[in-house]
Each structure stands twice: as structure tokens, then as C-alpha cells.
C-alpha atoms as a PDB file:
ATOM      1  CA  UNK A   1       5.052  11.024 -24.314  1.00  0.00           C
ATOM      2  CA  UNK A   2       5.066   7.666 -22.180  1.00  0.00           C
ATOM      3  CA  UNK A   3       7.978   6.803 -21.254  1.00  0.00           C
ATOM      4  CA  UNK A   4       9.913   3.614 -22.326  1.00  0.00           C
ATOM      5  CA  UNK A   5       9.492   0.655 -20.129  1.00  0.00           C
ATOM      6  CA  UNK A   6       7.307   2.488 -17.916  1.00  0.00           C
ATOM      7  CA  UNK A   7       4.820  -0.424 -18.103  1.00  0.00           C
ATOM      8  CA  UNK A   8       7.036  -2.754 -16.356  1.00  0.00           C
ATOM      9  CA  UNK A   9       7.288   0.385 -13.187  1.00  0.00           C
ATOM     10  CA  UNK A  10       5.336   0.099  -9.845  1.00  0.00           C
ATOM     11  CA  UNK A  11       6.308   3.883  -8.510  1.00  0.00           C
ATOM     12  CA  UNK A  12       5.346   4.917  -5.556  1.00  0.00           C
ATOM     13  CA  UNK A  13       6.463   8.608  -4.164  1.00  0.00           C
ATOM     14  CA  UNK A  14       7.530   8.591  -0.807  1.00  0.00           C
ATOM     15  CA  UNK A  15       7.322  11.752   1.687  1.00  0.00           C
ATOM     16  CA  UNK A  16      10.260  11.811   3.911  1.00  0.00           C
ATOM     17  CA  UNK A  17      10.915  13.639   7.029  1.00  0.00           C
ATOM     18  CA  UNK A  18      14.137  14.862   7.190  1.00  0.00           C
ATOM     19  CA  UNK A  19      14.542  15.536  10.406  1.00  0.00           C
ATOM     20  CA  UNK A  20      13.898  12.293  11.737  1.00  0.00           C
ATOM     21  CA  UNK A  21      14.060  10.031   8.494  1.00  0.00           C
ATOM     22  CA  UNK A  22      10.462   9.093   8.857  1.00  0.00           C
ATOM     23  CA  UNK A  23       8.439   7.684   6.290  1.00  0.00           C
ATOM     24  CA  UNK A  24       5.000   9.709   6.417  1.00  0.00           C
ATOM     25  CA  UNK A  25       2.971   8.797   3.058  1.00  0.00           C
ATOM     26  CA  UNK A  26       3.156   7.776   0.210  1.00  0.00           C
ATOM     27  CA  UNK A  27       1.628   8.509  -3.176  1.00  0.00           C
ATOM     28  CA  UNK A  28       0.874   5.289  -5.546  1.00  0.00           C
ATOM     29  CA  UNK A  29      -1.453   4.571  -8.059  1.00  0.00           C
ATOM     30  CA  UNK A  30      -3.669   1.426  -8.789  1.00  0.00           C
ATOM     31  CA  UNK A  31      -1.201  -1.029  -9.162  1.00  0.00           C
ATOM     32  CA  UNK A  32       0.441  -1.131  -5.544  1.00  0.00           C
ATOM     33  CA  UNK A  33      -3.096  -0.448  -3.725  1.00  0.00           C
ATOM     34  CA  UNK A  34      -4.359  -3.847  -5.686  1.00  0.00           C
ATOM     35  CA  UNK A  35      -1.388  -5.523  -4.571  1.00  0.00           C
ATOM     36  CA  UNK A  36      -1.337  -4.385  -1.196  1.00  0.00           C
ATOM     37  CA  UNK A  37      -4.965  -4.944  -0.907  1.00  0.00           C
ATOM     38  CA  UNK A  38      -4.325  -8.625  -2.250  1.00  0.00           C
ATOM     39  CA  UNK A  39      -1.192  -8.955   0.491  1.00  0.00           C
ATOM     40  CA  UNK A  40      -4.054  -8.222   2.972  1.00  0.00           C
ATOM     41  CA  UNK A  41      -7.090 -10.115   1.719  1.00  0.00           C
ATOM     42  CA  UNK A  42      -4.975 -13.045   1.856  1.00  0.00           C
ATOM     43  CA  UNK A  43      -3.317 -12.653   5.761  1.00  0.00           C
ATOM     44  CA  UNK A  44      -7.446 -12.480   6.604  1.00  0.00           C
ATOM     45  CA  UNK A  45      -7.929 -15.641   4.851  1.00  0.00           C
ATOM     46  CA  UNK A  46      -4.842 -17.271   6.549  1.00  0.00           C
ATOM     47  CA  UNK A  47      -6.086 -16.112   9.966  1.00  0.00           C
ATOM     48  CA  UNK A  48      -9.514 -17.274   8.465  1.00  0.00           C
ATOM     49  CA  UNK A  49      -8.101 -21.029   7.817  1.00  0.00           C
ATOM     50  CA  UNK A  50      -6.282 -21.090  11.282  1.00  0.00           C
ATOM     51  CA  UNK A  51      -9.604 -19.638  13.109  1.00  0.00           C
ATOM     52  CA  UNK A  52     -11.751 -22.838  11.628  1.00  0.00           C
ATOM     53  CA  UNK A  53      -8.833 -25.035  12.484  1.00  0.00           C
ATOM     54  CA  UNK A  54      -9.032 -24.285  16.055  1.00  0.00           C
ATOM     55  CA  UNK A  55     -12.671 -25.196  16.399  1.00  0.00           C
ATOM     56  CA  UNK A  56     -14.443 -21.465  16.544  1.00  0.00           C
ATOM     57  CA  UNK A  57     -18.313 -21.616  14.661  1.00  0.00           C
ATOM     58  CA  UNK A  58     -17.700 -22.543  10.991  1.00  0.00           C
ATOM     59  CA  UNK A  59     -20.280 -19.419  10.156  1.00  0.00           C
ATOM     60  CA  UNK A  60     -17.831 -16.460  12.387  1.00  0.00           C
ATOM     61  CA  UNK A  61     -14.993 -17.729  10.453  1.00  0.00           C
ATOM     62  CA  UNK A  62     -16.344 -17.732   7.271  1.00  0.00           C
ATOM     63  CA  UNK A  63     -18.017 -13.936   7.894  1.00  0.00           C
ATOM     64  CA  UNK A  64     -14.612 -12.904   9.018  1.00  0.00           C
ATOM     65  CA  UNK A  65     -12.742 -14.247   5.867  1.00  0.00           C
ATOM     66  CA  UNK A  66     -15.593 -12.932   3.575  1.00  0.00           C
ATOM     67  CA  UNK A  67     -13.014 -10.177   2.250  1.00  0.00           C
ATOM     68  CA  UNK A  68     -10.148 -12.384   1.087  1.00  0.00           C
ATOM     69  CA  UNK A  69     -10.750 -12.056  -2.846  1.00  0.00           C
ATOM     70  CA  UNK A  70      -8.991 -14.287  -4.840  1.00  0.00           C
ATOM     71  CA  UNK A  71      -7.240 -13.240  -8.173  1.00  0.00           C
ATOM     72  CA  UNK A  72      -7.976 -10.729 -10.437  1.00  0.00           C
ATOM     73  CA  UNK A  73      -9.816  -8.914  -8.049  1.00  0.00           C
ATOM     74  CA  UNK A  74      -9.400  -5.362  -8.354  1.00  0.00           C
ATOM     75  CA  UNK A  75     -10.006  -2.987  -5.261  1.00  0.00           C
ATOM     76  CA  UNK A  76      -9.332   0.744  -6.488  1.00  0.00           C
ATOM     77  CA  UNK A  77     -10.209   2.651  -9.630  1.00  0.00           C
ATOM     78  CA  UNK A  78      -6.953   3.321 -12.034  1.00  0.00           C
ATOM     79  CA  UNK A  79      -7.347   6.500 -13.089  1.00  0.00           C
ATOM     80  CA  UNK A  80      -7.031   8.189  -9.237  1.00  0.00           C
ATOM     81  CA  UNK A  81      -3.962   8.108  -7.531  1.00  0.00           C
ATOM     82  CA  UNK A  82      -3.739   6.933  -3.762  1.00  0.00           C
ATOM     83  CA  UNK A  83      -2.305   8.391  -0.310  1.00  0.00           C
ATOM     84  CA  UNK A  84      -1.321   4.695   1.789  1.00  0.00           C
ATOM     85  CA  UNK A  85      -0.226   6.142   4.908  1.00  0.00           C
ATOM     86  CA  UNK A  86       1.497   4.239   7.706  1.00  0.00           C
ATOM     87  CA  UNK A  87      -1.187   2.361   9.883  1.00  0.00           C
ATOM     88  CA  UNK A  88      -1.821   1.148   5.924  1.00  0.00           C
ATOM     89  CA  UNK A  89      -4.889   3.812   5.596  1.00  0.00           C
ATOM     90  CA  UNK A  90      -5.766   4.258   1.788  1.00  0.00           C
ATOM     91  CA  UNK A  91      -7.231   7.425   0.953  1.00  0.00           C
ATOM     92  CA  UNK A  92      -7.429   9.205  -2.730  1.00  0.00           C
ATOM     93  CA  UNK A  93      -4.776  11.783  -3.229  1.00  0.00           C
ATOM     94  CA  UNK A  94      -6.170  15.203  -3.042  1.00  0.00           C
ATOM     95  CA  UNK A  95      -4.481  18.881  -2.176  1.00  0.00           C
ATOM     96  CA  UNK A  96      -6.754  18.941   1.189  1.00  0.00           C
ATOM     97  CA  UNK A  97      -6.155  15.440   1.984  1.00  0.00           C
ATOM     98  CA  UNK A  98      -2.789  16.377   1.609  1.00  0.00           C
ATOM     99  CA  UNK A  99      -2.488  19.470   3.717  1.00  0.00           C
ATOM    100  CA  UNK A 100      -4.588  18.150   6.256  1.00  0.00           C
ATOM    101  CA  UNK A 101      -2.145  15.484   7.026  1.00  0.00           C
ATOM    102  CA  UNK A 102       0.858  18.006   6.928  1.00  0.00           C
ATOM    103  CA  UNK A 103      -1.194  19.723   9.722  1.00  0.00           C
ATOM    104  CA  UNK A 104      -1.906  16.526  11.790  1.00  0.00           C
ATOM    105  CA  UNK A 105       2.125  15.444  11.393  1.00  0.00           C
ATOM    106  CA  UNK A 106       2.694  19.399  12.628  1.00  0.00           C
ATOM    107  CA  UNK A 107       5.004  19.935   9.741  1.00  0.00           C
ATOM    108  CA  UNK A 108       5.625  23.508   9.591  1.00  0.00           C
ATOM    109  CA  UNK A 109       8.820  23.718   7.390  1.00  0.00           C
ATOM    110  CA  UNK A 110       7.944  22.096   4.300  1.00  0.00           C
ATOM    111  CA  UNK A 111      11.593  22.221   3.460  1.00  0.00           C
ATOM    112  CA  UNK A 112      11.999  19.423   6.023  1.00  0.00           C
ATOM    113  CA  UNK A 113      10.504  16.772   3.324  1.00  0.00           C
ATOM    114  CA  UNK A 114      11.924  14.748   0.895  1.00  0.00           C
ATOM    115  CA  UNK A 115      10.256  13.061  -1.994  1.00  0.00           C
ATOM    116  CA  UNK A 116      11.825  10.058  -3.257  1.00  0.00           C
ATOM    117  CA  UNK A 117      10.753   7.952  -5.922  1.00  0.00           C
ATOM    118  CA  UNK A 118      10.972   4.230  -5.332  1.00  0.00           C
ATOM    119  CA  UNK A 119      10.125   1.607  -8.163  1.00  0.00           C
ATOM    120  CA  UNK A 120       8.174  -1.588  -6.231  1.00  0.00           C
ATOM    121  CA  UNK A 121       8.359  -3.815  -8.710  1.00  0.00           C
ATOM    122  CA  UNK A 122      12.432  -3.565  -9.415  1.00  0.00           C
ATOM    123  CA  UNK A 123      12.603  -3.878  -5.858  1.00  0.00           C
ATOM    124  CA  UNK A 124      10.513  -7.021  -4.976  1.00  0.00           C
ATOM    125  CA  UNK A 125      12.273  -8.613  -8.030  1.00  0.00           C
ATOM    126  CA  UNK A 126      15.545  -8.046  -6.203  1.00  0.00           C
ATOM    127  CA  UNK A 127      14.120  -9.118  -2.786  1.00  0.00           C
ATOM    128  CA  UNK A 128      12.525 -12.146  -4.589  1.00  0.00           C
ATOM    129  CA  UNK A 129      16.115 -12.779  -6.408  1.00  0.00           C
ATOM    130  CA  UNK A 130      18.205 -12.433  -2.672  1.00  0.00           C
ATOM    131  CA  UNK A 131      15.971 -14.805  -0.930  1.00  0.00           C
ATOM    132  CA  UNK A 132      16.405 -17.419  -3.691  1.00  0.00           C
ATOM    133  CA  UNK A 133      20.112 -17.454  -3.319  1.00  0.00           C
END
């Protein structure tokens, strides 16, 4: 049963450590990735644009800015959903991927994580909404 309003929802499930209050992963779906993909594809077109300003060879810059799609573009399948971990490393979610990277953080009490649920797109509005005042 979907749930009402869910299409207007960006969730992404944060792991927590307790211990330390540490964001380690989080869990989103197609949605975010896209956007943070776009977020990115448009910084390397910004450095891009400054690059060419500042005289470097017009065919560098213009291989280096090759991956700043415009809209629409869509980076990740929607059915999977995604691991972004800190350094901004997308992977897709899987029960090894998963333990692997409890094992690399050297989390041996799982009871030392938190999942919290945090709704992106409620929260940018808000953020958008703050600024503008």
C-alpha cells in the first residue's frame, strides 16, 4: 500500500554512530543520487568555465567539463537503492557491501548505530525558505 504523499518524499536512511555521532552512510534511492550527481556535474562545469577563463587550452577544459550533463539527465537506475558514503562514493546497496563497510569502520557492536530517517526534499524546502528571509 503506497503511502500518501510519499511522492513528494526524498528519504534517505542515515547510519549513525553513536558513540561518536558520526555520520557513516547512507541509504537513498534514485532520486537523491540524480540530484547529487547533478550538484556535482555542475561544480565540474563551473570549474570548467573558470579553467577557460584563465587562459588553459580550450580542448583540456572542454575534456575536463565533458561530464557536466545538463537537465534531465539521469545517472542511476530507479529500481536499486544506493550506499553514498562520506568521501561522496556511490555504490549499490547490497548485504556484503554493507558488512564490508561495518568491517572497514571496525564496528563491532552493532548496537552502537542508529538509523534515522531524514526526508531531503522537506528539508531543502526549509533551507531554501530560511535563506529567502
Amino acid at each position: 500500500m503506497a503511502v500518501a504523499g510519499a511522492a513528494n518524499k526524498v528519504l534517505v536512511k542515515m547510519l549513525i554512530g553513536r558513540k561518536n555521532n558520526v555520520l557513516l552512510s547512507a541509504e537513498a534511492g534514485k532520486d537523491f543520487v540524480d540530484f547529487l550527481f547533478h550538484i556535482l556535474a555542475f561544480l565540474v562545469g563551473m570549474v570548467t568555465r573558470l579553467i577557460m577563463k584563465t587562459g588553459m587550452d580550450q580542448s583540456s577544459a572542454t575534456a575536463a567539463g565533458s561530464g557536466s550533463g545538463g537537465g534531465g539527465v539521469e545517472y542511476v537506475k530507479g529500481v536499486v537503492m544506493y550506499m553514498v558514503l562520506e568521501d561522496l562514493i556511490v555504490k549499490p546497496m547490497s548485504t556484503m557491501g554493507s558488512i564490508t563497510l561495518l568491517n572497514k569502520l571496525n564496528t563491532t557492536d552493532i548496537n552502537l548505530l542508529q538509523v534515522s530517517i531524514f526526508d531531503f526534499l522537506s528539508s531543502a524546502k526549509i533551507a531554501m525558505f530560511v535563506h529567502v528571509q
